[in-house]
N, C-alpha and C. Protein backbone atom coordinates (compact mmCIF):
# COMPACT_ATOMS: atom_id res chain seq x y z
N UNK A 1 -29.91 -24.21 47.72
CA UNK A 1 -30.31 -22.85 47.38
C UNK A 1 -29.97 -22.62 45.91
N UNK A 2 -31.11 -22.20 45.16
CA UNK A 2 -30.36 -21.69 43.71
C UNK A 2 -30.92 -20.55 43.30
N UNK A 3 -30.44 -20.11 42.41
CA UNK A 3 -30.43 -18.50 41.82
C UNK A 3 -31.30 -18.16 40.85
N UNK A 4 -31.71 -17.32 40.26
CA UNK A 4 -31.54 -16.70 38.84
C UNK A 4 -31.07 -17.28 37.61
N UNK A 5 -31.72 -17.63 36.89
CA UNK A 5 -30.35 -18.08 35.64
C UNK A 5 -30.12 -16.65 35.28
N UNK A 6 -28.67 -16.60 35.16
CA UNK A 6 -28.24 -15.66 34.63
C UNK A 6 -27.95 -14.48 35.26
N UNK A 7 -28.08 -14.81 36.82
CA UNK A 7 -27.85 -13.52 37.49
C UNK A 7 -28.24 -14.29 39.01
N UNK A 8 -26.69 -14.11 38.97
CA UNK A 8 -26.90 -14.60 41.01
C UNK A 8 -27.50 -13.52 41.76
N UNK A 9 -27.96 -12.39 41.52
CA UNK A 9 -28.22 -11.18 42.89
C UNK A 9 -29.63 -11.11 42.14
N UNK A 10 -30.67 -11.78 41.30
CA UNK A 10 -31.97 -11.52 40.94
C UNK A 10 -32.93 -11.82 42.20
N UNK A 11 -32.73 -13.26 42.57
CA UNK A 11 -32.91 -13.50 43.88
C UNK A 11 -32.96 -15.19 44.20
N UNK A 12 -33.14 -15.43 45.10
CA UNK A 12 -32.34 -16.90 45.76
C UNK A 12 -33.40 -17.45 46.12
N UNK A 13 -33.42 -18.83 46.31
CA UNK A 13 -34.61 -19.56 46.50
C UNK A 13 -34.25 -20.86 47.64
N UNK A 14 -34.56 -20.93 48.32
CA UNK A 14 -34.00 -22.03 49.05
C UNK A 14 -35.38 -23.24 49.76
N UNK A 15 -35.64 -24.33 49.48
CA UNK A 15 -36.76 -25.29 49.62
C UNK A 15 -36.46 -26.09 50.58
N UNK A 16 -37.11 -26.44 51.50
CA UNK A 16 -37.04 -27.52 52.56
C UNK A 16 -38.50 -28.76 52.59
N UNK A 17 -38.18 -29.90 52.39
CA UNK A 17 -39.32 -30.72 52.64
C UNK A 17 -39.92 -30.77 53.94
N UNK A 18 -40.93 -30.69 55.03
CA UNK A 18 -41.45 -30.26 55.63
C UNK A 18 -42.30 -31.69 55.91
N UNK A 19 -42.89 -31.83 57.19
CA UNK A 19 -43.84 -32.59 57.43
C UNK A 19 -44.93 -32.18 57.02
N UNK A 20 -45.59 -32.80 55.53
CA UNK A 20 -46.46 -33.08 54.79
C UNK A 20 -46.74 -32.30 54.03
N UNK A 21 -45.66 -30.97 53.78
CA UNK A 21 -45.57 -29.83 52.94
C UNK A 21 -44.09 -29.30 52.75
N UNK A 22 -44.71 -28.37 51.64
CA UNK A 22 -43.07 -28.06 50.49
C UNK A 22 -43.17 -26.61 51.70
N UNK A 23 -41.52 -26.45 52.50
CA UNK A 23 -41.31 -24.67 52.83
C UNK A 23 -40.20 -24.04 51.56
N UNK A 24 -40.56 -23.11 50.86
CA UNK A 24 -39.73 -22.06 50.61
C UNK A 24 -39.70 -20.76 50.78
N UNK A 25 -38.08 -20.69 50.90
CA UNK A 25 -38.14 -18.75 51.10
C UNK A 25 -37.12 -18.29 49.62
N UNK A 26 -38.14 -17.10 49.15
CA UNK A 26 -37.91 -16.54 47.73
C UNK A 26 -37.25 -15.43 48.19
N UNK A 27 -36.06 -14.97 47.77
CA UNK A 27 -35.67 -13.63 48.48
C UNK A 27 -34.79 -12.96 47.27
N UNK A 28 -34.85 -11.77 47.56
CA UNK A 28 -34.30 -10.55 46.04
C UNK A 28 -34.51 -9.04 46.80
N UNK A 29 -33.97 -8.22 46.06
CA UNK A 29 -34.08 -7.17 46.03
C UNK A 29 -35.72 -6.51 45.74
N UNK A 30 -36.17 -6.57 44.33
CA UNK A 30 -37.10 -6.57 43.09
C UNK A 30 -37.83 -8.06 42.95
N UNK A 31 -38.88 -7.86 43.24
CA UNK A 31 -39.84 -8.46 42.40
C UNK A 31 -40.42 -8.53 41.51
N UNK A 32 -39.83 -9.18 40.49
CA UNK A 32 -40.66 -9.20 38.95
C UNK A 32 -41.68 -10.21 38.71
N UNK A 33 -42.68 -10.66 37.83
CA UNK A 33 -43.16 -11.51 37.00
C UNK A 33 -42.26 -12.37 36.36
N UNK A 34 -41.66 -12.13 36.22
CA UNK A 34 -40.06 -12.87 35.90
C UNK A 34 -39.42 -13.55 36.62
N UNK A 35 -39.18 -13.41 37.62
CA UNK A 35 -38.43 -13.78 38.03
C UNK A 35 -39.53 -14.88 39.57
N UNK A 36 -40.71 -14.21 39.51
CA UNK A 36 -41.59 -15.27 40.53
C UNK A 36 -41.95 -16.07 39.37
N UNK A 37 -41.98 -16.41 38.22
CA UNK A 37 -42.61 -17.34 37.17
C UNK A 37 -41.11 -18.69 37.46
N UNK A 38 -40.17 -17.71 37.51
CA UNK A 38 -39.00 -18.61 37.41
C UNK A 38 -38.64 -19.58 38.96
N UNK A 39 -38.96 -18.79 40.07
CA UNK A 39 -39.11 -19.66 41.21
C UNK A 39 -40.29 -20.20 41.59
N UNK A 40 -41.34 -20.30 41.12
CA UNK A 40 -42.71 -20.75 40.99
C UNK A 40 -42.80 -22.29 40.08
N UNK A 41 -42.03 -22.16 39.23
CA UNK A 41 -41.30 -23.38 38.46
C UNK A 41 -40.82 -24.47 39.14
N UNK A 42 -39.60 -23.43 40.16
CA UNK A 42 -38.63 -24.61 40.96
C UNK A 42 -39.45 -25.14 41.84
N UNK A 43 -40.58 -24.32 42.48
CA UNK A 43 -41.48 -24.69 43.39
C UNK A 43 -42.24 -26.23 42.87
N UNK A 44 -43.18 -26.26 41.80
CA UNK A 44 -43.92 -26.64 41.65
C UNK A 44 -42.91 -27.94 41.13
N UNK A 45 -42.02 -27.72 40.60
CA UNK A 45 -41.28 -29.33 40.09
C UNK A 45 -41.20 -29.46 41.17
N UNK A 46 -40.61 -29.39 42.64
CA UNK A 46 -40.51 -30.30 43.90
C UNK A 46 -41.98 -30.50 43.88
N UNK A 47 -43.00 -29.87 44.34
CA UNK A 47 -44.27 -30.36 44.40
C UNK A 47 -44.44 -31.69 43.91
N UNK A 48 -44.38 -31.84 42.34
CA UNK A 48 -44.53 -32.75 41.85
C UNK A 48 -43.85 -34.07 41.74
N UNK A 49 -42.35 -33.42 42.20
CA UNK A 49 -41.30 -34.84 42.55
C UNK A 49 -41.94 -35.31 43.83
N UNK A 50 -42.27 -34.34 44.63
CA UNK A 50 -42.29 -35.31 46.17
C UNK A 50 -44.00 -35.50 46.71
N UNK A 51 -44.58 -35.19 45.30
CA UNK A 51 -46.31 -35.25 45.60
C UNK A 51 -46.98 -34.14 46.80
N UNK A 52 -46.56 -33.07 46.78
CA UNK A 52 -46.65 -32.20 47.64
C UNK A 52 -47.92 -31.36 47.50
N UNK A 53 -49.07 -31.37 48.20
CA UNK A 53 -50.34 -30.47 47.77
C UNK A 53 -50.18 -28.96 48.61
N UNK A 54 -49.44 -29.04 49.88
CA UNK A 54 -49.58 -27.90 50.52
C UNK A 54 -47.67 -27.18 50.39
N UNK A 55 -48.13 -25.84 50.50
CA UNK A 55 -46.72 -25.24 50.55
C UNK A 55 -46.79 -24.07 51.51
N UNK A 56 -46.12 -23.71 51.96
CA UNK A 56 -45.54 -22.77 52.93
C UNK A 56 -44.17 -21.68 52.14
N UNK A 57 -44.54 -20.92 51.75
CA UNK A 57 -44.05 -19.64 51.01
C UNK A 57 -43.31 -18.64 51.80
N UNK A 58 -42.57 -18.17 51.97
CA UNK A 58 -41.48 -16.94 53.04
C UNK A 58 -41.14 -16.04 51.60
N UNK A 59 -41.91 -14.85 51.74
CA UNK A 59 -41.03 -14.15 50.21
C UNK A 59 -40.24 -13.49 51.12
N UNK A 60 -39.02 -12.74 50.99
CA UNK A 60 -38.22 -11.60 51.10
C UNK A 60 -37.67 -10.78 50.16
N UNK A 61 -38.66 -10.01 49.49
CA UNK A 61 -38.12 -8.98 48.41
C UNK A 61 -38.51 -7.59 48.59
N UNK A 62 -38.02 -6.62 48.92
CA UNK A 62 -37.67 -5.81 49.26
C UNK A 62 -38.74 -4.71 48.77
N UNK A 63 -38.50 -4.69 47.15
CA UNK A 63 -39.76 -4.02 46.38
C UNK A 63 -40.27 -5.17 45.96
N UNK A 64 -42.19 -4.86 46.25
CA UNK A 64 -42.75 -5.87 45.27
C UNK A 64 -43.45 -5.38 43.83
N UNK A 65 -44.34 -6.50 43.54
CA UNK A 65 -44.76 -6.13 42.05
C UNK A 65 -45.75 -5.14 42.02
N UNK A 66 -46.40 -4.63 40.66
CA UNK A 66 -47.71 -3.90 40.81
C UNK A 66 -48.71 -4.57 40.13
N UNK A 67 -49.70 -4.55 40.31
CA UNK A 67 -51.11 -5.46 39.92
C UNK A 67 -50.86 -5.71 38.46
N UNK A 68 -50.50 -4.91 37.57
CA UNK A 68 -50.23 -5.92 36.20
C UNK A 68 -49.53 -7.26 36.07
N UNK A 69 -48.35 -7.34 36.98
CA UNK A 69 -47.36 -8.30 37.15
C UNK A 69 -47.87 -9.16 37.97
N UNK A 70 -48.92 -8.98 39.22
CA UNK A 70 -49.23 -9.93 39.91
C UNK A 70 -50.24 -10.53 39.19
N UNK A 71 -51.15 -9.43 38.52
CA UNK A 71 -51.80 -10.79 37.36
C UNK A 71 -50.94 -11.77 36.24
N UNK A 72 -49.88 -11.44 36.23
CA UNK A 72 -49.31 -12.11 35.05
C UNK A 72 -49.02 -13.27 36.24
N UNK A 73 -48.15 -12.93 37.46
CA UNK A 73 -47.70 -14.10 38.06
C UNK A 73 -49.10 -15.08 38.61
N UNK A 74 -50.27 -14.17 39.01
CA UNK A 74 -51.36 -15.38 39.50
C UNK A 74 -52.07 -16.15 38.21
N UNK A 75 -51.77 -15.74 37.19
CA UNK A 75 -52.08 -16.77 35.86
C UNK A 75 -51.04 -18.20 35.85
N UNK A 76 -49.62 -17.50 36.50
CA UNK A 76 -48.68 -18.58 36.04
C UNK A 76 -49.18 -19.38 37.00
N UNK A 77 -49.22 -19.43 38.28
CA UNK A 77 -49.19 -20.48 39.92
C UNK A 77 -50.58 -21.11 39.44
N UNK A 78 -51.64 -19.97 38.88
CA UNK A 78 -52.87 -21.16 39.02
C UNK A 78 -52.46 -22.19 37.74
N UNK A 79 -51.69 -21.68 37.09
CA UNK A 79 -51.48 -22.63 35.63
C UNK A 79 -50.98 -23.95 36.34
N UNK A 80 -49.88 -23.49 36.89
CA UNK A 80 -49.50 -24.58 37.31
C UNK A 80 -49.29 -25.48 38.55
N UNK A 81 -50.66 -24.94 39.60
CA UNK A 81 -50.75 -25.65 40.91
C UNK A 81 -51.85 -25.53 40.89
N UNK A 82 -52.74 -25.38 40.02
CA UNK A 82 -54.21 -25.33 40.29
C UNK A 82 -55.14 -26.43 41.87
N UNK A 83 -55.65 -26.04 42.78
CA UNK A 83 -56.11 -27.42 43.79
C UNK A 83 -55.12 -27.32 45.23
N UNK A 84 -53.73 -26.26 44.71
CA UNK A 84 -52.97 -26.42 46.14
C UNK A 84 -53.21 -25.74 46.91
N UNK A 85 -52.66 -26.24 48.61
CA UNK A 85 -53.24 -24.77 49.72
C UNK A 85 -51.52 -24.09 49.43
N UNK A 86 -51.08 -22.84 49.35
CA UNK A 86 -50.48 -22.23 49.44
C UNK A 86 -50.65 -21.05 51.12
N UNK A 87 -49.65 -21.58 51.79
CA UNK A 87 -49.47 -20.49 52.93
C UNK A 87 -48.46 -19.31 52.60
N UNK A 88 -48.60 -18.27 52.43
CA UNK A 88 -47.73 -17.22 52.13
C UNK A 88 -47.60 -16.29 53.62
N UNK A 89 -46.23 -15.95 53.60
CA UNK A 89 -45.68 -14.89 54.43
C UNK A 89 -44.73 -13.86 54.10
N UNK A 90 -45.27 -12.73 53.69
CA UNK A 90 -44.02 -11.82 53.40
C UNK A 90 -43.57 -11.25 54.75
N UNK A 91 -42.65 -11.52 54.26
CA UNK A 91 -41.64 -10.23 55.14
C UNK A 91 -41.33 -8.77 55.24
N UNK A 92 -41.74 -8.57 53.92
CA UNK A 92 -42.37 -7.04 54.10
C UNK A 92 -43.39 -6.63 54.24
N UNK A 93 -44.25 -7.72 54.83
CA UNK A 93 -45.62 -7.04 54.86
C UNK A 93 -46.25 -5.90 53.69
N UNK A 94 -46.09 -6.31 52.66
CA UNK A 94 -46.52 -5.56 51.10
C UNK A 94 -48.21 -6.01 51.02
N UNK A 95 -49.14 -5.73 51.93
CA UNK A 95 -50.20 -5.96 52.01
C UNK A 95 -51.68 -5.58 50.96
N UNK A 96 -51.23 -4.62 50.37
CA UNK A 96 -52.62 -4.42 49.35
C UNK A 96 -52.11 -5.37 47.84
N UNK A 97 -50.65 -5.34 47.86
CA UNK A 97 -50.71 -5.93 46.22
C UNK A 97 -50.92 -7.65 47.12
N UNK A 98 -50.51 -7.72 48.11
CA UNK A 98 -50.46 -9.76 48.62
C UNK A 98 -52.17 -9.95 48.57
N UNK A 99 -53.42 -8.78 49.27
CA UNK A 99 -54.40 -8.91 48.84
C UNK A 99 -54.89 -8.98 48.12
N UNK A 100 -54.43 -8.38 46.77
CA UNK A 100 -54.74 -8.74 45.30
C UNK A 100 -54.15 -10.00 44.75
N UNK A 101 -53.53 -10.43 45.13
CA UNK A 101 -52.24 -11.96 45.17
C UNK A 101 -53.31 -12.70 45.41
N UNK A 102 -53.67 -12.42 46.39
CA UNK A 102 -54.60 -13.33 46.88
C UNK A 102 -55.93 -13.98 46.17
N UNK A 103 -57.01 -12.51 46.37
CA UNK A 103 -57.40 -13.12 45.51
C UNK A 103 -57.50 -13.43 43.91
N UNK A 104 -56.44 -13.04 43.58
CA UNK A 104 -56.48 -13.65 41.72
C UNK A 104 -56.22 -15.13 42.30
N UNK A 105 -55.84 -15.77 42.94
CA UNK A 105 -54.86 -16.95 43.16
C UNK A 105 -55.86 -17.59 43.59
N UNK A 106 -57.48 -17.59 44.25
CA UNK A 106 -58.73 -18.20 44.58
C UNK A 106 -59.43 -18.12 43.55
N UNK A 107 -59.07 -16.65 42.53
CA UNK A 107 -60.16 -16.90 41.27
C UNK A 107 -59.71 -18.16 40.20
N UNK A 108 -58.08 -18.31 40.42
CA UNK A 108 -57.58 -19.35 39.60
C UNK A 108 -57.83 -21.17 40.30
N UNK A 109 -58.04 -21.26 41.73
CA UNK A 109 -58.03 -22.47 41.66
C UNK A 109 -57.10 -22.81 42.76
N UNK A 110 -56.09 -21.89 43.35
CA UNK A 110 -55.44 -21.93 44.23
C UNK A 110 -56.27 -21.73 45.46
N UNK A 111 -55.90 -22.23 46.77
CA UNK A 111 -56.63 -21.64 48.11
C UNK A 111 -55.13 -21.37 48.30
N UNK A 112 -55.20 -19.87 48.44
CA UNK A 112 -54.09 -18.98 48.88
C UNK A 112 -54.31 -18.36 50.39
N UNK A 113 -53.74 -18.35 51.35
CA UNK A 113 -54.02 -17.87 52.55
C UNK A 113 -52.79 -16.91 52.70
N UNK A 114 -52.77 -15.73 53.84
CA UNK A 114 -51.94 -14.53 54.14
C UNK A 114 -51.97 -14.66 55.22
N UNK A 115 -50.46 -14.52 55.69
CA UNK A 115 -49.75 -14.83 56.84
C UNK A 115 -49.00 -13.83 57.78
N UNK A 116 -49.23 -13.72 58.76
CA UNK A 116 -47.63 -12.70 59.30
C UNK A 116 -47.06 -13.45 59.56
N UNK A 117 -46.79 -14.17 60.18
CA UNK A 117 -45.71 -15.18 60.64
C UNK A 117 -45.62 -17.11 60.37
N UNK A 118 -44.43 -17.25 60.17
CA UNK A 118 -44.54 -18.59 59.63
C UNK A 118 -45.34 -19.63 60.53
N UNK A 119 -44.98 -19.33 61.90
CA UNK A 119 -45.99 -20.12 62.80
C UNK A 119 -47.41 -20.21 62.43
N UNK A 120 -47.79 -18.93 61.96
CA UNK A 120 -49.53 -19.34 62.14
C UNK A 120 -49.51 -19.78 60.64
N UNK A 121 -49.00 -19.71 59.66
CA UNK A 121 -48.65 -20.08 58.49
C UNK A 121 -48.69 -21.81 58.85
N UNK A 122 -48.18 -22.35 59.73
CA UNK A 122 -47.85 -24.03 59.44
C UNK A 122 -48.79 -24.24 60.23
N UNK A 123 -49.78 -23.63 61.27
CA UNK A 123 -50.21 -23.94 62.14
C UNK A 123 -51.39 -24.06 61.29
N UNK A 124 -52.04 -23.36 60.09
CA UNK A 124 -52.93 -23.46 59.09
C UNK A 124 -52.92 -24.22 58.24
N UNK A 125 -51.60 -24.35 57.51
CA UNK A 125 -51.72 -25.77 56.70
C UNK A 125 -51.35 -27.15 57.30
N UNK A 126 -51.48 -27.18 58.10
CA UNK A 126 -51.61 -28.69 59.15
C UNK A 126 -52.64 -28.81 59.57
N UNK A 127 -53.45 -27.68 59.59
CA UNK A 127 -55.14 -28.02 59.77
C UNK A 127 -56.20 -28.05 58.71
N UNK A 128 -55.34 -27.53 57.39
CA UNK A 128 -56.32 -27.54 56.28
C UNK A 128 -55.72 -28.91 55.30
């Protein structure tokens, strides 16, 4: 599990290798552009250490972003996963900005899918 630089309570990130995909759960208080650029990073270096095309996403942040910030963050993920399936599941169910998540993240190159639960989440990227 690792943190924030510079601030253990920004929010925590914890990654598990998975049969034939990367799982992480992103969790914080606040959701910034900042701070998803910074675990989007840690994400994508495992990707690339362990050749990983699909991921399975768990956010838990409490407040999320507003459409300026989710465009800043769906510029960063397509920058740098352009081609991956991404399964996402919030936990707060923050549904109109994850629909806009969404699709900026198909206009970039990502196939982003929206989840309620992690089950149908793995049950999708094991079939795609």
């Amino acid at each position: 599990m690792t943190s924030a630089p510079g601030s253990d309570q920004d929010y925590t990130l914890k990654m598990e290798d998975r049969d034939g995909y990367l799982y992480a759960l992103a969790a914080g208080e606040k959701l910034t552009a900042l701070i998803s650029a910074a675990y989007w990073n840690e994400i994508a270096g495992r990707c690339f250490d362990k050749n990983f095309d699909r991921i399975l996403i768990e956010k838990d942040f409490v407040e999320p972003v507003g459409p300026e910030e989710m465009l800043l963050m769906a510029d960063h993920v397509g920058g740098l996963l352009p081609g991956r399936r991404i399964a996402f599941v919030d936990r707060h169910q923050h549904a109109p900005i994850n629909e806009l998540g969404k699709k900026l993240a198909r206009n970039r190159h990502v196939m982003l899918q929206l989840f309620d639960s992690v089950m149908a989440a793995e049950k999708w990227l094991r079939a795609n």
